[in-house]
N, C-alpha and C. Protein backbone atom coordinates (compact mmCIF):
# COMPACT_ATOMS: atom_id res chain seq x y z
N UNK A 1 205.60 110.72 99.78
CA UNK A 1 204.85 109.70 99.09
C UNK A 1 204.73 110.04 97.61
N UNK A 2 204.92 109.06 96.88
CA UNK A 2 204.76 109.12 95.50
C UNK A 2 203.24 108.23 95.00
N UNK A 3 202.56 109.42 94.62
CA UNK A 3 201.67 108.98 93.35
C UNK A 3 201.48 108.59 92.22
N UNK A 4 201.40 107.51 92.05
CA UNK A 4 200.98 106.98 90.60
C UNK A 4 199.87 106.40 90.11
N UNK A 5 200.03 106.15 88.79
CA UNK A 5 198.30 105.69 88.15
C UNK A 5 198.45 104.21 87.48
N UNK A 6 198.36 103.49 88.11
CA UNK A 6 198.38 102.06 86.94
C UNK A 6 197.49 101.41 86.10
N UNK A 7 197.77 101.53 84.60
CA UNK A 7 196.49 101.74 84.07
C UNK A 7 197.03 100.58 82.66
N UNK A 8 195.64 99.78 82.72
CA UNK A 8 195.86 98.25 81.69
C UNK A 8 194.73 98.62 80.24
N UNK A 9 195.64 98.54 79.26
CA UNK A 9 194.99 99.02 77.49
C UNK A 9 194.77 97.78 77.26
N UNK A 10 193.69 97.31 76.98
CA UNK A 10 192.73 95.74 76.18
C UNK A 10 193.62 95.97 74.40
N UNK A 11 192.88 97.38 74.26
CA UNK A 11 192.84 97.56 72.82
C UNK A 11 194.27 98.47 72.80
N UNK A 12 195.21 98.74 72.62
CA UNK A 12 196.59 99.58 72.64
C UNK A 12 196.69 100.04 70.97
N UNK A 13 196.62 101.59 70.97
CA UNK A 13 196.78 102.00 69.96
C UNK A 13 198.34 102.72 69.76
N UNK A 14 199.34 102.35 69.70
CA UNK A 14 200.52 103.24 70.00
C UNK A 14 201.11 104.65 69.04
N UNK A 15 200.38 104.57 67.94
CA UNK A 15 200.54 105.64 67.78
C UNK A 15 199.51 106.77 68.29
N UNK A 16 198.50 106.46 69.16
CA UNK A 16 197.42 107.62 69.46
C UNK A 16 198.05 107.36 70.55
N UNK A 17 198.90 106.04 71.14
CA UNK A 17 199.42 106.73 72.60
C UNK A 17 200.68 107.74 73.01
N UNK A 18 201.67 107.58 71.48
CA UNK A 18 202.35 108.59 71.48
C UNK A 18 201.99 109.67 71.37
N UNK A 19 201.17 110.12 70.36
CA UNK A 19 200.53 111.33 70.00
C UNK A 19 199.63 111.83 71.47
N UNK A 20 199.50 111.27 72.07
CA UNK A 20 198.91 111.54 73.90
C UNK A 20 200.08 112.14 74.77
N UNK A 21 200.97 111.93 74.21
CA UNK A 21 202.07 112.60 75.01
C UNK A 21 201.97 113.71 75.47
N UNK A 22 202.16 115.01 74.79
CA UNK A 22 202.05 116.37 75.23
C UNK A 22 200.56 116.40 76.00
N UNK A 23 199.70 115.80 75.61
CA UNK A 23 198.56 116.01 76.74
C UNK A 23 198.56 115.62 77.99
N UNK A 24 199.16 114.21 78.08
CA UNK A 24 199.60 113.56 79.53
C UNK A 24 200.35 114.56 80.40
N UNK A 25 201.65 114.73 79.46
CA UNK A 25 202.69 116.04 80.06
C UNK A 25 201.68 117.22 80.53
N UNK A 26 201.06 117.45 79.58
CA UNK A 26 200.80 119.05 80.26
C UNK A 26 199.30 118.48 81.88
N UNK A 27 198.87 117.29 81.90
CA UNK A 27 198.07 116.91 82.82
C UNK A 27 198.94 116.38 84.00
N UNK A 28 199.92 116.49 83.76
CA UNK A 28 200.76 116.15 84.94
C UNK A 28 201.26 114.46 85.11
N UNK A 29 200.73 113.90 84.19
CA UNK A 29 201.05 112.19 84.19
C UNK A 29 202.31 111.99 82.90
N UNK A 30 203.03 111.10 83.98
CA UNK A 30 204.59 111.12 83.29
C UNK A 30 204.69 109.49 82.81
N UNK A 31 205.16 108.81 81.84
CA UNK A 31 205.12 107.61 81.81
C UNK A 31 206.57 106.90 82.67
N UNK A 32 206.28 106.04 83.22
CA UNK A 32 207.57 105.35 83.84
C UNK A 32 208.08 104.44 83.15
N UNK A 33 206.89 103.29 82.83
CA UNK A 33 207.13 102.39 82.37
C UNK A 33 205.77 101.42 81.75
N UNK A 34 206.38 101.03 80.24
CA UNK A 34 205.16 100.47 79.68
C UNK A 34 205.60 98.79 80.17
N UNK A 35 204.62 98.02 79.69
CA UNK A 35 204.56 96.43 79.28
C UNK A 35 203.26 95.90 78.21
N UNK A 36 204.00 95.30 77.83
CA UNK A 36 203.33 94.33 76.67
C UNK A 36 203.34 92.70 77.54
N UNK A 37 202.09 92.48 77.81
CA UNK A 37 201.67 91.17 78.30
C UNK A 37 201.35 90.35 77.06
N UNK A 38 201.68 88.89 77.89
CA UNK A 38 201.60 87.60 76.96
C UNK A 38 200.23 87.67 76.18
N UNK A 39 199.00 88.12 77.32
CA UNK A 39 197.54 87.87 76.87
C UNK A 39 197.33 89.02 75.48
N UNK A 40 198.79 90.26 75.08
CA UNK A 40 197.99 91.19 74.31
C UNK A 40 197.52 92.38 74.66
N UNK A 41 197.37 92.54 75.97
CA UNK A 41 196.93 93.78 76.73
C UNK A 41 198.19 94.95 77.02
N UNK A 42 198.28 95.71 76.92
CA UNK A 42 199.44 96.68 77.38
C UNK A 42 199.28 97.39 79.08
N UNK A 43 200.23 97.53 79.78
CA UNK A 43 200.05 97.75 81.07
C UNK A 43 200.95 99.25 80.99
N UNK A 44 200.70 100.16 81.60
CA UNK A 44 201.02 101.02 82.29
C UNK A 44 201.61 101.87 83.59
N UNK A 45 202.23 102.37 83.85
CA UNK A 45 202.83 102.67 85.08
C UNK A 45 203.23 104.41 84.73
N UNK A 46 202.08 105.27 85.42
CA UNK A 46 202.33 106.66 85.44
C UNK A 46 202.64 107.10 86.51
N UNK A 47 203.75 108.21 86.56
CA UNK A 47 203.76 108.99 87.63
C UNK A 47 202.87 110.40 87.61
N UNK A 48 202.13 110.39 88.74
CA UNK A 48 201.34 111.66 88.57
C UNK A 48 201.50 112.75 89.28
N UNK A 49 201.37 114.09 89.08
CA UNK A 49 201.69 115.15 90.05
C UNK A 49 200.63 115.89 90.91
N UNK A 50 199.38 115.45 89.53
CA UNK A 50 198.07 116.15 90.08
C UNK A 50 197.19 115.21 89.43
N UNK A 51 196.24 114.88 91.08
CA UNK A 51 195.12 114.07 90.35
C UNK A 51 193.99 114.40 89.99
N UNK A 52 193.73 115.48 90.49
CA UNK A 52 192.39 116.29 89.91
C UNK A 52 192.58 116.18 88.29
N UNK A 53 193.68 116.70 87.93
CA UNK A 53 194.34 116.93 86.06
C UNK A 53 194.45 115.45 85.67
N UNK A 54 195.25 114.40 86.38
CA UNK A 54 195.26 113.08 85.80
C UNK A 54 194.32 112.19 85.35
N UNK A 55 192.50 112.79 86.47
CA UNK A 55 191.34 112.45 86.32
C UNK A 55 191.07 113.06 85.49
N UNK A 56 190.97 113.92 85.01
CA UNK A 56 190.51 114.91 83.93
C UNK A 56 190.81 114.29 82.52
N UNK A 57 192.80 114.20 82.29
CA UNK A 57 192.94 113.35 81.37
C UNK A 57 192.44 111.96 81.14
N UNK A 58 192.20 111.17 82.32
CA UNK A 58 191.80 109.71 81.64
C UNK A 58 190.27 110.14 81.14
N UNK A 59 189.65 110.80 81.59
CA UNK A 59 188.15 111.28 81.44
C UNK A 59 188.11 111.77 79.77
N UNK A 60 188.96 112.45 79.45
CA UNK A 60 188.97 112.85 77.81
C UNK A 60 189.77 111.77 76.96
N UNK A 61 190.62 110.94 77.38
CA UNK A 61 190.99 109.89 76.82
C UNK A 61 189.92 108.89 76.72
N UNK A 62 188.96 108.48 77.65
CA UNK A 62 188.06 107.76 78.02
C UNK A 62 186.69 107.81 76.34
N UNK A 63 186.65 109.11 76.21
CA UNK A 63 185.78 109.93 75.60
C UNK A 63 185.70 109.84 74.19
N UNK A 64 187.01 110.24 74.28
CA UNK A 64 188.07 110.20 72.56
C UNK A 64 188.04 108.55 72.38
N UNK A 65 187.82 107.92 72.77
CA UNK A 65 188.18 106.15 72.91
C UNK A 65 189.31 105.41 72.71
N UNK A 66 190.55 106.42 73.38
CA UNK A 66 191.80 105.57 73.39
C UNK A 66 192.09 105.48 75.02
N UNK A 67 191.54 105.24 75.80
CA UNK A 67 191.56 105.80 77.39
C UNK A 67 192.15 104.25 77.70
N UNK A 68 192.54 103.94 78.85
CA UNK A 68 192.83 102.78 79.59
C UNK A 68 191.64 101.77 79.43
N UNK A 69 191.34 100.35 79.70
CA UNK A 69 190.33 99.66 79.85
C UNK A 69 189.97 99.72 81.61
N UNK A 70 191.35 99.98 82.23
CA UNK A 70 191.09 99.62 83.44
C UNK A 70 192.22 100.72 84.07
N UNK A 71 191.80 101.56 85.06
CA UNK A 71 192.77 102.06 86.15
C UNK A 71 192.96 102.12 87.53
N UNK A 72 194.22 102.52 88.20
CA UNK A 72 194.02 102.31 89.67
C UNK A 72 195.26 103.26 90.08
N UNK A 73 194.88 104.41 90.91
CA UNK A 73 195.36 105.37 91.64
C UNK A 73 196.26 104.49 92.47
N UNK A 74 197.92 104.80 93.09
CA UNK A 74 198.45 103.70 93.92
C UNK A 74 199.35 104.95 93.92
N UNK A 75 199.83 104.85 95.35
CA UNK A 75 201.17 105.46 95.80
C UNK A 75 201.80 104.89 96.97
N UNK A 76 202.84 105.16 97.16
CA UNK A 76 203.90 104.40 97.57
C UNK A 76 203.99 104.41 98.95
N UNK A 77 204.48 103.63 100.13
CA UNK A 77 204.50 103.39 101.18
C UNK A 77 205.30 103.18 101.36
């Protein structure tokens, strides 16, 4: 089974989401795949390895105030 995190940005900052990179990496969340929706919102699609660390990161992203607006733990069946 594969774990992932699907997670929707209201406000999308892309250069603080690049600059998030090496932190994601070293928390174990890999990006798969972004989207840019019609409404403006940016969508997300992470692969994760560890969710204890992946919680951790959205928790300091959350903090810092570039975090997701909205997330949801999902793995595969």
């Amino acid at each position: 089974m594969s774990h992932q995190l699907l997670a929707r940005y209201d406000s999308f900052d892309k250069t603080a989401f690049d600059g998030d990179a090496e932190n994601r990496s070293t928390a174990g969340v890999s990006l798969l795949q972004l989207w840019h929706a019609t409404t403006g919102s940016h969508w997300a699609l992470f692969n994760i390895s560890d969710a204890d660390k992946a919680r951790a990161w959205l928790d300091k992203t959350a903090a810092l105030g570039h975090g997701p607006t909205e997330h949801h733990f999902v793995e595969t069946v």
